[in-house]
Protein backbone atom coordinates (compact mmCIF):
# COMPACT_ATOMS: atom_id res chain seq x y z
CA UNK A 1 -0.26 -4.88 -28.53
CA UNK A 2 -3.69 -5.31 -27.40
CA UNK A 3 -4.28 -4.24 -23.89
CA UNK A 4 -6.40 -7.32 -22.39
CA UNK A 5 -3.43 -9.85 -24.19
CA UNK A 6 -1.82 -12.34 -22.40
CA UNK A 7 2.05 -12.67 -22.59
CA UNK A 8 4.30 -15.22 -21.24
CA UNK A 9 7.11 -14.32 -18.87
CA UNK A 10 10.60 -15.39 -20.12
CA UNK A 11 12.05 -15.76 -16.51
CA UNK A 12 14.93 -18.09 -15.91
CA UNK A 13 13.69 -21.08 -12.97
CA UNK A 14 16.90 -19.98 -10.83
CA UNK A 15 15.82 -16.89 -10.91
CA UNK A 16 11.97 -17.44 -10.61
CA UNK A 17 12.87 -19.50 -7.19
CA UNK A 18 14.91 -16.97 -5.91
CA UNK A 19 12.34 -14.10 -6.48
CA UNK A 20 9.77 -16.33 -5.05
CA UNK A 21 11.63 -16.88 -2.07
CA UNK A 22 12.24 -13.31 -1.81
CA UNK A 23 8.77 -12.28 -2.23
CA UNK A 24 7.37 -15.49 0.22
CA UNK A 25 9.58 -13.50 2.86
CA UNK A 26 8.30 -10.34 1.93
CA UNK A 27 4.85 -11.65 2.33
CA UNK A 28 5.26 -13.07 5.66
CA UNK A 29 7.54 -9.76 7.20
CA UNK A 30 5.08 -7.81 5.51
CA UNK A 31 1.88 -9.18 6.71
CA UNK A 32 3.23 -9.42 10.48
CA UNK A 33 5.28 -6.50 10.69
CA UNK A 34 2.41 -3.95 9.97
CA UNK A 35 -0.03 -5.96 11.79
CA UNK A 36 2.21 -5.88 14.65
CA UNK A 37 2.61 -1.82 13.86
CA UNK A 38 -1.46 -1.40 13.81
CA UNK A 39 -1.89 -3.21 17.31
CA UNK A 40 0.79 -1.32 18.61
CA UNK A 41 -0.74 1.98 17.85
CA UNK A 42 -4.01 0.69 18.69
CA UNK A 43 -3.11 -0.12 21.94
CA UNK A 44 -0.39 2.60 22.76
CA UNK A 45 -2.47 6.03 23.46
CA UNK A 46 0.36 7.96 23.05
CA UNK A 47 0.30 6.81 19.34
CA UNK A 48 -3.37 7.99 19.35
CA UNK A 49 -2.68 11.49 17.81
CA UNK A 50 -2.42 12.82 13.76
CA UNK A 51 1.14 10.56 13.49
CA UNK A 52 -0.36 7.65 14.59
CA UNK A 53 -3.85 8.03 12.33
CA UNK A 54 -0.64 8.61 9.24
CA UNK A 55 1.24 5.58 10.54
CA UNK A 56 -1.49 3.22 10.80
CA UNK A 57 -2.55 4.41 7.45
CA UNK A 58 0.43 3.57 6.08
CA UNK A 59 0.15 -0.13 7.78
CA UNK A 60 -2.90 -0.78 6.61
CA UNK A 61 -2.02 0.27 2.55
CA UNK A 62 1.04 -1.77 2.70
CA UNK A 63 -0.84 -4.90 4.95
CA UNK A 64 -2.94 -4.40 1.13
CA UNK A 65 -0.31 -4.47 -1.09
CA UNK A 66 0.91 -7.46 0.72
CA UNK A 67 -2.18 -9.54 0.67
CA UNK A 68 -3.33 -8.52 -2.71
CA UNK A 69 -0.77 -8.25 -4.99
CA UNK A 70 2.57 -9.91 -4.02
CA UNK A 71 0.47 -13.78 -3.92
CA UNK A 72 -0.90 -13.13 -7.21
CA UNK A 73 2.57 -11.97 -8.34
CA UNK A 74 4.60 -14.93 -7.05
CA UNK A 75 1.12 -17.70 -8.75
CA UNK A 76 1.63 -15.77 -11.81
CA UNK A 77 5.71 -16.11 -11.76
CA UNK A 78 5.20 -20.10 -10.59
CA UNK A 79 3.30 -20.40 -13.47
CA UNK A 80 5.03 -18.25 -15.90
CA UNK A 81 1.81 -16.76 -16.98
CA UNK A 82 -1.60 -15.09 -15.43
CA UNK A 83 -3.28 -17.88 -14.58
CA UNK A 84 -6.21 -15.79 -12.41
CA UNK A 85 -8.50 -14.90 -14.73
CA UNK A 86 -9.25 -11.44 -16.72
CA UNK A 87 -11.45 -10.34 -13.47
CA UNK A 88 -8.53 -11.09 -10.85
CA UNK A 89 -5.68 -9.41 -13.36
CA UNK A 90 -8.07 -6.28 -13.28
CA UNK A 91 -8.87 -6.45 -9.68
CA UNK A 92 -5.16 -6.84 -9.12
CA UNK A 93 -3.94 -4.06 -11.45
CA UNK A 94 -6.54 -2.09 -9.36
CA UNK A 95 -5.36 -3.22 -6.31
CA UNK A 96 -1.84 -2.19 -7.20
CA UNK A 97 -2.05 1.31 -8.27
CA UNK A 98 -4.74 1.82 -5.18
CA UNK A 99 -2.89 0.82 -2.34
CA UNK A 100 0.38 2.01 -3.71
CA UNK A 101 -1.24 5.42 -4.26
CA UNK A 102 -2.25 5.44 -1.09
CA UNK A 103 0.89 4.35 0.27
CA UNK A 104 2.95 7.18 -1.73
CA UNK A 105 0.51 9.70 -0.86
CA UNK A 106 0.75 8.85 2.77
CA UNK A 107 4.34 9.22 2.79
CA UNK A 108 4.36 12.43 1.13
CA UNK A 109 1.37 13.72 4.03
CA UNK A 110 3.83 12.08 7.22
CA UNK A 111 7.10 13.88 5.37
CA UNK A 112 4.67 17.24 5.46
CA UNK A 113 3.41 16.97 8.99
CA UNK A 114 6.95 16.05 10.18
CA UNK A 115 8.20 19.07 8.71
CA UNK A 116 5.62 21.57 10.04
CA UNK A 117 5.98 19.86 13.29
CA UNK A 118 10.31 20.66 12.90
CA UNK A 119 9.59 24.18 12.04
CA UNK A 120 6.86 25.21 13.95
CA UNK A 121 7.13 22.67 17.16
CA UNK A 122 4.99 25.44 19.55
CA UNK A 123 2.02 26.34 16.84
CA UNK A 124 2.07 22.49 15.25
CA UNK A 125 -1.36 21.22 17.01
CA UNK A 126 -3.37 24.77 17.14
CA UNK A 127 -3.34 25.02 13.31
CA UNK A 128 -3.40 21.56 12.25
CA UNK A 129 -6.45 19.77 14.16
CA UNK A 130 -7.14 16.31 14.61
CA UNK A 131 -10.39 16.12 11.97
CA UNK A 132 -8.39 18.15 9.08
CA UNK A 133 -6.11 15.20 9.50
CA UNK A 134 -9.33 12.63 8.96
CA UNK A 135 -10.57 14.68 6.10
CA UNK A 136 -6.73 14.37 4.23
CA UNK A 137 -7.09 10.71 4.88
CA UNK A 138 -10.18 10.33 3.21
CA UNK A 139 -8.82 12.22 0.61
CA UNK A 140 -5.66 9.81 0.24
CA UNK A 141 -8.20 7.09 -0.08
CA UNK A 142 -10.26 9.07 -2.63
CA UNK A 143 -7.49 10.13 -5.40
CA UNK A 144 -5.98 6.68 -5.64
CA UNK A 145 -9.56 5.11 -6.04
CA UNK A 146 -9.88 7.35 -8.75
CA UNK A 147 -6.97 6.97 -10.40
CA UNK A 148 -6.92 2.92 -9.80
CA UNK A 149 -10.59 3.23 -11.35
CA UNK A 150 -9.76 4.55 -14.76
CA UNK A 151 -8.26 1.67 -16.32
CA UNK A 152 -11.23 0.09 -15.62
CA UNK A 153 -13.79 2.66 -17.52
């Protein structure tokens, strides 16, 4: 099958309303919850530490995957086919494996710094400064761009 083909989805309508429901739901929990979660940490400065930076980066991937992808999903499902165009499907697909990646990889970071902060609670903030922490976030922005990228090339 040719990669830039179109195919039509052979979804059910009782089951295309209910997923739409689901995912209009989804979209509106989504899109308030973690905007709610970035103005709490911007305004709490007790968030304001290396958790915080990894929690609001984690808001503000999913707040993309939320915007981006889950409208276009729900037009394309309405219509039982991509109806956006070859430059929003690629932008989308993009979009996708981006903020996802940097979703994922932002989990995996918060499930390391929880860890070292568990097993070494006294030495946790002397070896693990506050601008390593910005450099690894650039970083979890980087690798995803890359690897959302390739498709594309």
């Amino acid at each position: 099958m040719d990669v830039n083909s179109t195919t039509d989805y052979n979804i059910s309508t009782p089951v295309a309303v209910i997923f739409i429901i689901y995912m209009s739901i989804a979209t509106v929990i989504g899109v308030i919850g973690n905007i709610m979660a970035l103005m709490v940490i911007y305004h709490q400065s007790s968030l304001h530490n290396t958790a915080g930076i990894l929690m609001a980066n984690l808001a503000v991937a999913d707040l993309l995957i939320t915007i981006f992808n889950m409208p276009a999903t729900m037009v394309s499902l309405i219509s039982s086919r991509w109806p956006l165009g070859s430059i929003n499907c690629q932008f989308s697909g993009f979009m996708m494996t981006f903020a996802t990646g940097v979703s994922l990889f932002t989990l995996a970071v918060i499930s390391i710094d929880r860890c070292k902060s568990i097993i070494k609670p006294l030495r946790y903030q002397q070896h693990y400064p506050f601008r390593q922490y910005i450099a690894l976030i650039s970083l979890l922005w980087l690798f995803p761009c890359l690897m959302a990228t390739m498709p594309l090339l």
